[in-house]
N, C-alpha and C. Protein backbone atom coordinates (compact mmCIF):
# COMPACT_ATOMS: atom_id res chain seq x y z
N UNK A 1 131.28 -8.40 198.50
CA UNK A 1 130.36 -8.18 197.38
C UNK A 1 131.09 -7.61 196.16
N UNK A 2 130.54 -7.90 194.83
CA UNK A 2 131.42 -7.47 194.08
C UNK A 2 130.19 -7.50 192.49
N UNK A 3 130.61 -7.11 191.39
CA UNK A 3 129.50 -7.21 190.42
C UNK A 3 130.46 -7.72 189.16
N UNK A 4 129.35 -8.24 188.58
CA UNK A 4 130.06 -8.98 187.00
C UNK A 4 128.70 -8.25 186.50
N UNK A 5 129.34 -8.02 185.32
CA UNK A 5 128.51 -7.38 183.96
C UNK A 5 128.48 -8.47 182.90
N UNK A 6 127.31 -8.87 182.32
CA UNK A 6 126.58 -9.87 181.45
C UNK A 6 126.36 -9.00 180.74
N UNK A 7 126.58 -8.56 179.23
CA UNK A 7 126.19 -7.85 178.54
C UNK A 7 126.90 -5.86 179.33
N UNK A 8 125.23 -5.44 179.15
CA UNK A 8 125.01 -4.67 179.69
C UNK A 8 124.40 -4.28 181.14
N UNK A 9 124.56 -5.14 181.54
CA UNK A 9 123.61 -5.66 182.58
C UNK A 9 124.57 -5.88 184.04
N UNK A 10 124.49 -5.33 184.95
CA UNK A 10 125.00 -5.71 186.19
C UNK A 10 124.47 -6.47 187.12
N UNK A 11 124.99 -7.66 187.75
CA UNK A 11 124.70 -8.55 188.54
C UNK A 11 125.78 -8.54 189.84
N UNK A 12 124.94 -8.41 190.97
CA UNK A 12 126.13 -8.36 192.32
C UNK A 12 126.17 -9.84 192.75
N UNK A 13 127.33 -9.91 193.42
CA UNK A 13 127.57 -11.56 193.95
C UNK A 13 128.11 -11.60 195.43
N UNK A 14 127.76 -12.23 195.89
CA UNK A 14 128.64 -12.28 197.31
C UNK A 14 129.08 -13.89 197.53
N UNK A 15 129.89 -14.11 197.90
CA UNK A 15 130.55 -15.63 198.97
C UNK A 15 130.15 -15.46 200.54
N UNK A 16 129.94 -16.38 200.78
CA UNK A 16 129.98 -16.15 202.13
C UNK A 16 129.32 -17.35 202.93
N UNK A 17 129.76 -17.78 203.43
CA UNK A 17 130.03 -19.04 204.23
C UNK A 17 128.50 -19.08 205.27
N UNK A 18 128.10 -20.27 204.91
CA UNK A 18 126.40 -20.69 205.87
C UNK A 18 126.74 -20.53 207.05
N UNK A 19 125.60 -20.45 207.63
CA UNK A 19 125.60 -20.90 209.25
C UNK A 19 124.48 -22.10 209.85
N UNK A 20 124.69 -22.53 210.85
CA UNK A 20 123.62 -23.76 211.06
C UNK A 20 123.27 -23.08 212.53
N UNK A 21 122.79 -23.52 212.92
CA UNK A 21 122.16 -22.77 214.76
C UNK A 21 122.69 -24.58 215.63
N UNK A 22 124.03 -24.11 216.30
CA UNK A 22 124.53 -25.30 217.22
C UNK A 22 123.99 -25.05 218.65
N UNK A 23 123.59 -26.48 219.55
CA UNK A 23 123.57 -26.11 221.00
C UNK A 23 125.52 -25.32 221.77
N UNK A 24 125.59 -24.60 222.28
CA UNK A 24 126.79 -24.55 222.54
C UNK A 24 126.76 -24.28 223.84
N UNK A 25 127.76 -24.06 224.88
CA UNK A 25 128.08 -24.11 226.20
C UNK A 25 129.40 -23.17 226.13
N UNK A 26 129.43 -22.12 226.99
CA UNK A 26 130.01 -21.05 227.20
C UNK A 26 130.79 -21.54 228.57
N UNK A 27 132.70 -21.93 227.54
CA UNK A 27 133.62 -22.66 228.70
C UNK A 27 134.91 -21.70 228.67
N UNK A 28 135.12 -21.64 229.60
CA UNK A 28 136.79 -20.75 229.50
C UNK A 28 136.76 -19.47 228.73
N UNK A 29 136.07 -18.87 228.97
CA UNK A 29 135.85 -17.75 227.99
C UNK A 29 135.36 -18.30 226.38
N UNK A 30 134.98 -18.53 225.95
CA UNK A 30 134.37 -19.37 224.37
C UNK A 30 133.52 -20.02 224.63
N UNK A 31 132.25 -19.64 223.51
CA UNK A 31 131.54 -20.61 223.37
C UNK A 31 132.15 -21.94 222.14
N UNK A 32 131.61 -23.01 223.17
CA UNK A 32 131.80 -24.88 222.46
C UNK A 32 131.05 -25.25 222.37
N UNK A 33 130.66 -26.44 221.12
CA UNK A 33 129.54 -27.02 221.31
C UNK A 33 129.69 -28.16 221.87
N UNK A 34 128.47 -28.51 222.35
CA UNK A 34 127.96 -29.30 223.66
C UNK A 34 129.24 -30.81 223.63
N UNK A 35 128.65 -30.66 222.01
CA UNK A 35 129.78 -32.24 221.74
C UNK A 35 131.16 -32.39 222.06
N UNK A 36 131.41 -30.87 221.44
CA UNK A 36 133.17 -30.67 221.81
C UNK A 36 133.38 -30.72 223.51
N UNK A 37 132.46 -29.85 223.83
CA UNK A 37 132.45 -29.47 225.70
C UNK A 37 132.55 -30.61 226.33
N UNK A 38 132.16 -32.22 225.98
CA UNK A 38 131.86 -32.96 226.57
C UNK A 38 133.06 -34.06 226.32
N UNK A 39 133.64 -33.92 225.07
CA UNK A 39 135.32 -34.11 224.44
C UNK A 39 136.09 -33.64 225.72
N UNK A 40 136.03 -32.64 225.33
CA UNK A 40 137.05 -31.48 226.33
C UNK A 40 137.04 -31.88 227.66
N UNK A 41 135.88 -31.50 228.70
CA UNK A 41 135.71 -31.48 229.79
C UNK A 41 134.89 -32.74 230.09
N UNK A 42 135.35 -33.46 230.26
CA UNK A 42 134.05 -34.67 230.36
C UNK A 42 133.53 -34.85 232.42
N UNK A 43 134.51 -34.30 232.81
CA UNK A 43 134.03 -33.87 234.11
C UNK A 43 133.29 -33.22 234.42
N UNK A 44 132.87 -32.21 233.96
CA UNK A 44 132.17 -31.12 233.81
C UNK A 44 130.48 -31.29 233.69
N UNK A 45 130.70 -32.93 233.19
CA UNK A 45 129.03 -32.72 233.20
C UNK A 45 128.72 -33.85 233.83
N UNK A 46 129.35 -34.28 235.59
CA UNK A 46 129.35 -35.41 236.46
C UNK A 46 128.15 -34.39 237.13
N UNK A 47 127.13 -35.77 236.86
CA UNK A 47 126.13 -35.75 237.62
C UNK A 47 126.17 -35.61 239.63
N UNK A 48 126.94 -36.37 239.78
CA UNK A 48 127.59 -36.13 241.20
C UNK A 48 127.75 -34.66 241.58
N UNK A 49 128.61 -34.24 240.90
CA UNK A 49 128.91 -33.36 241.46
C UNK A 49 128.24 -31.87 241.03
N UNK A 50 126.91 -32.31 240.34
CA UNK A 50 125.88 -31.52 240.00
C UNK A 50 126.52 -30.09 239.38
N UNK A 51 127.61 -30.54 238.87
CA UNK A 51 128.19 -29.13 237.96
C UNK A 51 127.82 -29.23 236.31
N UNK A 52 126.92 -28.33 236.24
CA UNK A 52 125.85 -28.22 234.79
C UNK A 52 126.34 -26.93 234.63
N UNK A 53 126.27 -26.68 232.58
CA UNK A 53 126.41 -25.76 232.41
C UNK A 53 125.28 -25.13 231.66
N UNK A 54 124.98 -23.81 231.54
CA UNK A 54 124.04 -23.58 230.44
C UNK A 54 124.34 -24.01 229.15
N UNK A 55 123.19 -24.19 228.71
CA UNK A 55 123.18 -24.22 226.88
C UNK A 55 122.53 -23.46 226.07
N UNK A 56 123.06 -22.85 225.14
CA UNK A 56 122.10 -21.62 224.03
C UNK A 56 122.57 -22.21 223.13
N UNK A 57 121.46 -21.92 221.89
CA UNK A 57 121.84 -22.13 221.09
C UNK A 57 122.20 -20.73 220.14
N UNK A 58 123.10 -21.16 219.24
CA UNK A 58 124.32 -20.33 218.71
C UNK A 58 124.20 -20.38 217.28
N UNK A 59 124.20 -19.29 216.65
CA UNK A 59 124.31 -19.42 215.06
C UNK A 59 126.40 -19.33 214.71
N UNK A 60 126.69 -20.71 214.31
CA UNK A 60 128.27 -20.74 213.77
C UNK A 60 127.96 -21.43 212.48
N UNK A 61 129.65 -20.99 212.19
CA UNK A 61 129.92 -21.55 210.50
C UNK A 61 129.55 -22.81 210.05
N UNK A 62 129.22 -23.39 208.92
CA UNK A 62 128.80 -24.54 208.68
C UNK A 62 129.61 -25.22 207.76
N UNK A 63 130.80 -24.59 207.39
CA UNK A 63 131.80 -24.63 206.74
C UNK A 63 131.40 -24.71 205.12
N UNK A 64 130.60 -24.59 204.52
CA UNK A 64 130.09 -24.66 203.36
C UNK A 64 129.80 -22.79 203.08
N UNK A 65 130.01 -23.21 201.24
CA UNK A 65 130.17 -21.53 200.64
C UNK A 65 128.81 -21.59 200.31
N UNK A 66 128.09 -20.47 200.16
CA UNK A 66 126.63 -19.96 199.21
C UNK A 66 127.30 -19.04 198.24
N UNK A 67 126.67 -18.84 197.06
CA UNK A 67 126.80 -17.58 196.17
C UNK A 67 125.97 -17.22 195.65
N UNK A 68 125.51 -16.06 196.45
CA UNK A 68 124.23 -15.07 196.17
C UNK A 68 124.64 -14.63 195.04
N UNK A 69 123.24 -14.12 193.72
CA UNK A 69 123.74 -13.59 192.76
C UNK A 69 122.28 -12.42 192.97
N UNK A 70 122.30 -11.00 192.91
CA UNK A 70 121.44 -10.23 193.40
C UNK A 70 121.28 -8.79 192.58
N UNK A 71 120.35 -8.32 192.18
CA UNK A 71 120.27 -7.13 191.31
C UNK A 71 120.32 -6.03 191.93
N UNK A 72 121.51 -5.34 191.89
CA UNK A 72 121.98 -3.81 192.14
C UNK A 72 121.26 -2.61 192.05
N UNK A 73 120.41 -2.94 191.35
CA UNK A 73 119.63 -1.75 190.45
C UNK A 73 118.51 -2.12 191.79
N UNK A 74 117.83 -0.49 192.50
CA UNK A 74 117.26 -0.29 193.60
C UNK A 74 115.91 -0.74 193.40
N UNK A 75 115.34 -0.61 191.85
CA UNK A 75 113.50 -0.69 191.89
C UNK A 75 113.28 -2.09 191.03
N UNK A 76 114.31 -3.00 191.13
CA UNK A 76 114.44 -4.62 190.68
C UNK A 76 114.95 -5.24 191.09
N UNK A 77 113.86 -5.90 192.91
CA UNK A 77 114.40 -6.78 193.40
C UNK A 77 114.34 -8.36 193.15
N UNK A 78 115.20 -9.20 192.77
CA UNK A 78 116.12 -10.11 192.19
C UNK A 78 117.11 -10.78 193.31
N UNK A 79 117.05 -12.01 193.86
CA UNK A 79 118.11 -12.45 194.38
C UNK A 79 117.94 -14.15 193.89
N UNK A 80 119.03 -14.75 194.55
CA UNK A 80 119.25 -16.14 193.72
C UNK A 80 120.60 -16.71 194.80
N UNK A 81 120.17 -17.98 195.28
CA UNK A 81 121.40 -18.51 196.20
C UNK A 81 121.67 -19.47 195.59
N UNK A 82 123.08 -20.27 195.57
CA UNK A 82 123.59 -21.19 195.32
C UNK A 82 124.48 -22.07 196.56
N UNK A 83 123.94 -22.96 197.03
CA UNK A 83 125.05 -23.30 197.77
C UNK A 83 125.73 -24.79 198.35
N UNK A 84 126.40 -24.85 198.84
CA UNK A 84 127.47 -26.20 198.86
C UNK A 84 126.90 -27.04 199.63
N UNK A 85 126.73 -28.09 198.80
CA UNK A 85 125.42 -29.38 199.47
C UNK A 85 126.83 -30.15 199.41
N UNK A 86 126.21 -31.52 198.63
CA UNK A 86 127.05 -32.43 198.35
C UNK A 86 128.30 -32.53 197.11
N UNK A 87 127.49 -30.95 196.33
CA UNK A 87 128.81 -30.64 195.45
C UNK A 87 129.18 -29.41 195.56
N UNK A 88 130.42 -28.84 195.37
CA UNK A 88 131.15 -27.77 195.41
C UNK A 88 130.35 -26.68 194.72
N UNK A 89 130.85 -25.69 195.08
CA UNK A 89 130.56 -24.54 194.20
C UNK A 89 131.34 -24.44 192.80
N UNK A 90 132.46 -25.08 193.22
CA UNK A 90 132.92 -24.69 191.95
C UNK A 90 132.29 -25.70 190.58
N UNK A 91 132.03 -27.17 191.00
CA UNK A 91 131.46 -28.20 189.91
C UNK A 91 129.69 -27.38 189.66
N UNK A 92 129.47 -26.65 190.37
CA UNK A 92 128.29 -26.03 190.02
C UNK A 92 128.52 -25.02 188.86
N UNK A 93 130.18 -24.21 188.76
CA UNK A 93 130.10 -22.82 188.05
C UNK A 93 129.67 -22.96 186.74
N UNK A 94 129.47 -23.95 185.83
CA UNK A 94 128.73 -23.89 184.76
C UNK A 94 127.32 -23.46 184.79
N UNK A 95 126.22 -24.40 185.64
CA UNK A 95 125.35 -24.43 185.92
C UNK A 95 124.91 -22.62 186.50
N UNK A 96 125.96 -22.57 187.00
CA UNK A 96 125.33 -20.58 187.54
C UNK A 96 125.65 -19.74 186.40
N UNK A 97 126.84 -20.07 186.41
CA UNK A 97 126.98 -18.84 184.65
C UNK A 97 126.11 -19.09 183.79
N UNK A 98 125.25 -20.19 183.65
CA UNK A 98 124.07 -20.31 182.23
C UNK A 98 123.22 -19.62 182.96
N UNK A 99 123.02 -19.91 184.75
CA UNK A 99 121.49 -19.25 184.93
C UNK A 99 121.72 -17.46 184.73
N UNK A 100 122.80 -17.23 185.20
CA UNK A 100 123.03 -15.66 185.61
C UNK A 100 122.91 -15.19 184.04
N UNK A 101 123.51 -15.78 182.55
CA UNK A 101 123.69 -15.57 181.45
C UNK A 101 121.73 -15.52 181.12
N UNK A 102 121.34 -16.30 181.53
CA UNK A 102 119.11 -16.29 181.24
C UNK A 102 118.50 -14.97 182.27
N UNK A 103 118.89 -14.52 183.51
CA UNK A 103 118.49 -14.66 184.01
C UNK A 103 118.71 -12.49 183.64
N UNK A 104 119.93 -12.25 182.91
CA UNK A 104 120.48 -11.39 182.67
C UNK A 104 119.59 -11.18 181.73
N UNK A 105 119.50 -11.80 180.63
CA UNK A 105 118.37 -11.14 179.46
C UNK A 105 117.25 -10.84 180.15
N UNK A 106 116.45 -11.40 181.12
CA UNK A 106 115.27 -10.92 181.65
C UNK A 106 115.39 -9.73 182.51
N UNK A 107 116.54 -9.73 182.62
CA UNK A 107 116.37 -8.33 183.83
C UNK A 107 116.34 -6.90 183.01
N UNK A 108 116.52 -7.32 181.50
CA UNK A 108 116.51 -6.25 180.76
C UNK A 108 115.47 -5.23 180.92
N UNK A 109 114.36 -6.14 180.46
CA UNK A 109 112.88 -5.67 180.34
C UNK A 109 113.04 -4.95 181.58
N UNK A 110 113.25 -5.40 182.57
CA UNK A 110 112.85 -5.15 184.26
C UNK A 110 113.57 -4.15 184.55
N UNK A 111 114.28 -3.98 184.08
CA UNK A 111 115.27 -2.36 184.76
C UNK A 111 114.58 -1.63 183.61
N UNK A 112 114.50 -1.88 182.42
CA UNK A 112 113.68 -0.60 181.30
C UNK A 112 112.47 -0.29 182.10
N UNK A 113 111.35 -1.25 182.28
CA UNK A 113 110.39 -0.55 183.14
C UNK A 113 110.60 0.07 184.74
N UNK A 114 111.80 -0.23 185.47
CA UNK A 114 112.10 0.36 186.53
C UNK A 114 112.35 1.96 186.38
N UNK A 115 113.19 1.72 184.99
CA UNK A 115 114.18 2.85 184.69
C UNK A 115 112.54 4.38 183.91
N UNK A 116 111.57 3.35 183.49
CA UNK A 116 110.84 4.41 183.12
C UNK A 116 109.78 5.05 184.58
N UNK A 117 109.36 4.10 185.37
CA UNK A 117 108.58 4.11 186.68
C UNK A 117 109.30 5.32 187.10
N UNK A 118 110.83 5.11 187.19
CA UNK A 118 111.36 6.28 188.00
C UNK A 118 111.63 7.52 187.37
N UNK A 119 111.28 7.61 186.18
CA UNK A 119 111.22 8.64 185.71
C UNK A 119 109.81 9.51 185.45
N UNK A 120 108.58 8.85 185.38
CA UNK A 120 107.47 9.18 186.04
C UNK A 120 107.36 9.80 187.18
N UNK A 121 107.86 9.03 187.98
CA UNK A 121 107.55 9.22 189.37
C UNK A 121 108.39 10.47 189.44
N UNK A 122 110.17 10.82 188.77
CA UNK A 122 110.65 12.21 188.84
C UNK A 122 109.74 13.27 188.32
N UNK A 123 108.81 13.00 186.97
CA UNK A 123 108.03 13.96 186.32
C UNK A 123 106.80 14.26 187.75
N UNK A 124 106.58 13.60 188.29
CA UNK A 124 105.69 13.49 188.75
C UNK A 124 105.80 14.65 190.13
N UNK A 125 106.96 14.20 190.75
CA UNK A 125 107.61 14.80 191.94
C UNK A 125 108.04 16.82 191.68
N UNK A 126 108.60 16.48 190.36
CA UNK A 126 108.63 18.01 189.64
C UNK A 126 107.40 18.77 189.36
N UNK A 127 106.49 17.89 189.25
CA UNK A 127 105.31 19.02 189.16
C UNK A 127 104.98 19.09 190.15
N UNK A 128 104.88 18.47 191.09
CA UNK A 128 104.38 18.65 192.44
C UNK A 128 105.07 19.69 193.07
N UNK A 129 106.24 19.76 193.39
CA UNK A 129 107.35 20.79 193.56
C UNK A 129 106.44 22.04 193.18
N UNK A 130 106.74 21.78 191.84
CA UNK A 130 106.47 23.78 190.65
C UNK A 130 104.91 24.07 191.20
N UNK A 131 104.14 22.96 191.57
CA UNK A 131 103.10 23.56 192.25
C UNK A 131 102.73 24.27 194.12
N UNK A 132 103.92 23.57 194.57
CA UNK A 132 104.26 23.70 196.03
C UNK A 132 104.71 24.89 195.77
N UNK A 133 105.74 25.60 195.66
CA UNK A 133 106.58 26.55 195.35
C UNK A 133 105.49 27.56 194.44
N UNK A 134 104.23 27.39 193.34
CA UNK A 134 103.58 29.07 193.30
C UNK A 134 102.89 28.91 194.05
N UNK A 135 102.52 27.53 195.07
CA UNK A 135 101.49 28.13 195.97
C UNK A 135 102.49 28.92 197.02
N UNK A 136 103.27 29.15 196.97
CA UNK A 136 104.27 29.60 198.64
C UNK A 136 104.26 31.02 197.56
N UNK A 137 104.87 31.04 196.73
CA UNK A 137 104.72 32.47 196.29
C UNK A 137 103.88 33.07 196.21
N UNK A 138 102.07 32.09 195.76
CA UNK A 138 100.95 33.30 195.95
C UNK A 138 100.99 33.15 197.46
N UNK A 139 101.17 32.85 198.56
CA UNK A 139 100.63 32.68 199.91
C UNK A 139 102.02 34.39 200.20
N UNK A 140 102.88 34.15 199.84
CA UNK A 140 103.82 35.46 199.82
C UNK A 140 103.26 36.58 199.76
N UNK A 141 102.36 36.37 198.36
CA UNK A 141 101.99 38.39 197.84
C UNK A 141 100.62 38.04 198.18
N UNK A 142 99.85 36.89 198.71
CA UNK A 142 98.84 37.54 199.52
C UNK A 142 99.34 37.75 201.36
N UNK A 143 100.44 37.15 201.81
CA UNK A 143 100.26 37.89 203.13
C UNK A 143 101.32 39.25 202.77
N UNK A 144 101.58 39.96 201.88
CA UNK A 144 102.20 41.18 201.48
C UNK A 144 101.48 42.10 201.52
N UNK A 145 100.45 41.22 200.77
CA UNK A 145 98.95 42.40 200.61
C UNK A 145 98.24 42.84 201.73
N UNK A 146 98.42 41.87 202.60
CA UNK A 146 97.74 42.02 203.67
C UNK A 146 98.16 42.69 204.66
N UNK A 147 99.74 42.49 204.75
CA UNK A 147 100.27 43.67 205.64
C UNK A 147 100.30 44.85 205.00
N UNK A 148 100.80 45.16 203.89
CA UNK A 148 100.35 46.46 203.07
C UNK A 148 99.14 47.12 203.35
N UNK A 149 97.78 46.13 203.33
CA UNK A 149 96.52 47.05 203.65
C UNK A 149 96.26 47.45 204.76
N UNK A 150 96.91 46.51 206.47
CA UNK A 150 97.03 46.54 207.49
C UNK A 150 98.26 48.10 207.61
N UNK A 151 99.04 48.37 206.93
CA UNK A 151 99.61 49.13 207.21
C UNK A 151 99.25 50.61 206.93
N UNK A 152 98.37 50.40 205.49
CA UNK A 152 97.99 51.97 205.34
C UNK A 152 96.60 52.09 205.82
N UNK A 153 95.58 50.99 207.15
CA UNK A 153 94.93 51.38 207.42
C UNK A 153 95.10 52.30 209.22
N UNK A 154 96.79 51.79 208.80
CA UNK A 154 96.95 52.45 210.37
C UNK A 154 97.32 53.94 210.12
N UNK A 155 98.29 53.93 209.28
CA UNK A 155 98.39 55.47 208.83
C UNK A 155 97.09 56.45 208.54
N UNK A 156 96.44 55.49 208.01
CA UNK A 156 94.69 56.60 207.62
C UNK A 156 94.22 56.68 209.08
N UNK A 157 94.22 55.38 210.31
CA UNK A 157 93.50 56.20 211.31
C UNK A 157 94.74 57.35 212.08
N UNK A 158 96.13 57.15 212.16
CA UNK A 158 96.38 58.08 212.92
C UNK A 158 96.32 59.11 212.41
N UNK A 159 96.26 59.29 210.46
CA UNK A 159 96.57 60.24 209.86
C UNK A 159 94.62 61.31 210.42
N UNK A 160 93.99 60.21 210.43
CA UNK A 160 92.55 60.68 210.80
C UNK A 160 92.50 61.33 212.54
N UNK A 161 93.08 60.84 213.20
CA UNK A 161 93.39 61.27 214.69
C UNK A 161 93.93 62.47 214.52
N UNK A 162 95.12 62.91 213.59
CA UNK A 162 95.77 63.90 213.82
C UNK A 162 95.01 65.04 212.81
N UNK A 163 93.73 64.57 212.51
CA UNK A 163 93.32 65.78 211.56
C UNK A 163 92.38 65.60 212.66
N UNK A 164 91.41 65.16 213.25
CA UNK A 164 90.51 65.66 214.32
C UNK A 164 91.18 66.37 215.16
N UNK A 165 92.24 65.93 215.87
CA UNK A 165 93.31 66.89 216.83
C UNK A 165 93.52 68.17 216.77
N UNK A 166 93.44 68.20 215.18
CA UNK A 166 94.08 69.82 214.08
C UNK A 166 92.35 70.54 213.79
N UNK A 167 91.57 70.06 213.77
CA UNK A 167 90.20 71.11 213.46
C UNK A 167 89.45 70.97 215.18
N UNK A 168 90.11 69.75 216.39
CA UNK A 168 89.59 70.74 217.43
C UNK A 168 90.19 71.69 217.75
């Protein structure tokens, strides 16, 4: 993965080679597909001698490139594939640099309103906070208060015990 900048604007890209889903047959340690297995080992699948192998099917390379072009930026999701049919990637690279060059002016708008959403949503998160935090501080100096009053009502009764004690 890697990014090209259009302007101001960042666009990520990746290469990376298709896959097709083959039947394959698991021979000699490796999976082959069925076609090759039957190249290879053509004994192997004599009905006579009733030696069958399993078959799964297998996601392998398809030898053809794609080039994802995909927006970096977290709250503007954006992706875009390109990939190797009957023409190359590379007789395509005009055709992607005009789209990525269109496709770049629009993402403008789209990251400005991302870029303001998330700054809402920070204003938003900060007040919530500054309100979490005086409620923990009044919940503080009211259970303060409360042990405070719990405390000098114990002193008044023993202080009250030890004055009945003192006038019997």
């Amino acid at each position: 993965p890697t990014l090209v900048f259009i302007d101001e604007i960042a666009i990520g890209l990746t290469v990376y080679e298709a896959t097709v889903e083959k039947e394959m047959v698991y021979i000699d340690g490796q999976y082959v597909s069925v076609k090759e297995a039957k190249v290879l080992k053509p004994s192997l699948w004599d009905r006579r001698t009733k030696t069958f192998y399993r078959r799964s099917n297998q996601r392998v390379a398809s030898k053809r490139l794609c080039l994802r072009a995909y927006s970096p930026y977290g709250r503007v999701d954006w992706a875009r594939t390109w990939t190797e049919d009957k023409v190359s990637l590379l007789k395509q690279l005009d055709d992607i640099a005009l789209a990525l060059v269109d496709r770049a002016k629009t993402l403008v708008s789209q990251i400005a309103e991302a870029d303001r959403q998330a700054a809402e949503e920070r204003m938003r998160w900060e007040a919530e906070r500054a309100i979490a935090i005086a409620n923990y501080q009044r919940s503080l100096i009211i259970r303060a208060r409360e042990d405070s009053l719990s405390n000098l009502l114990k002193i008044i009764d023993k202080w009250s015990s030890d004055r009945k004690l003192q006038d019997f």
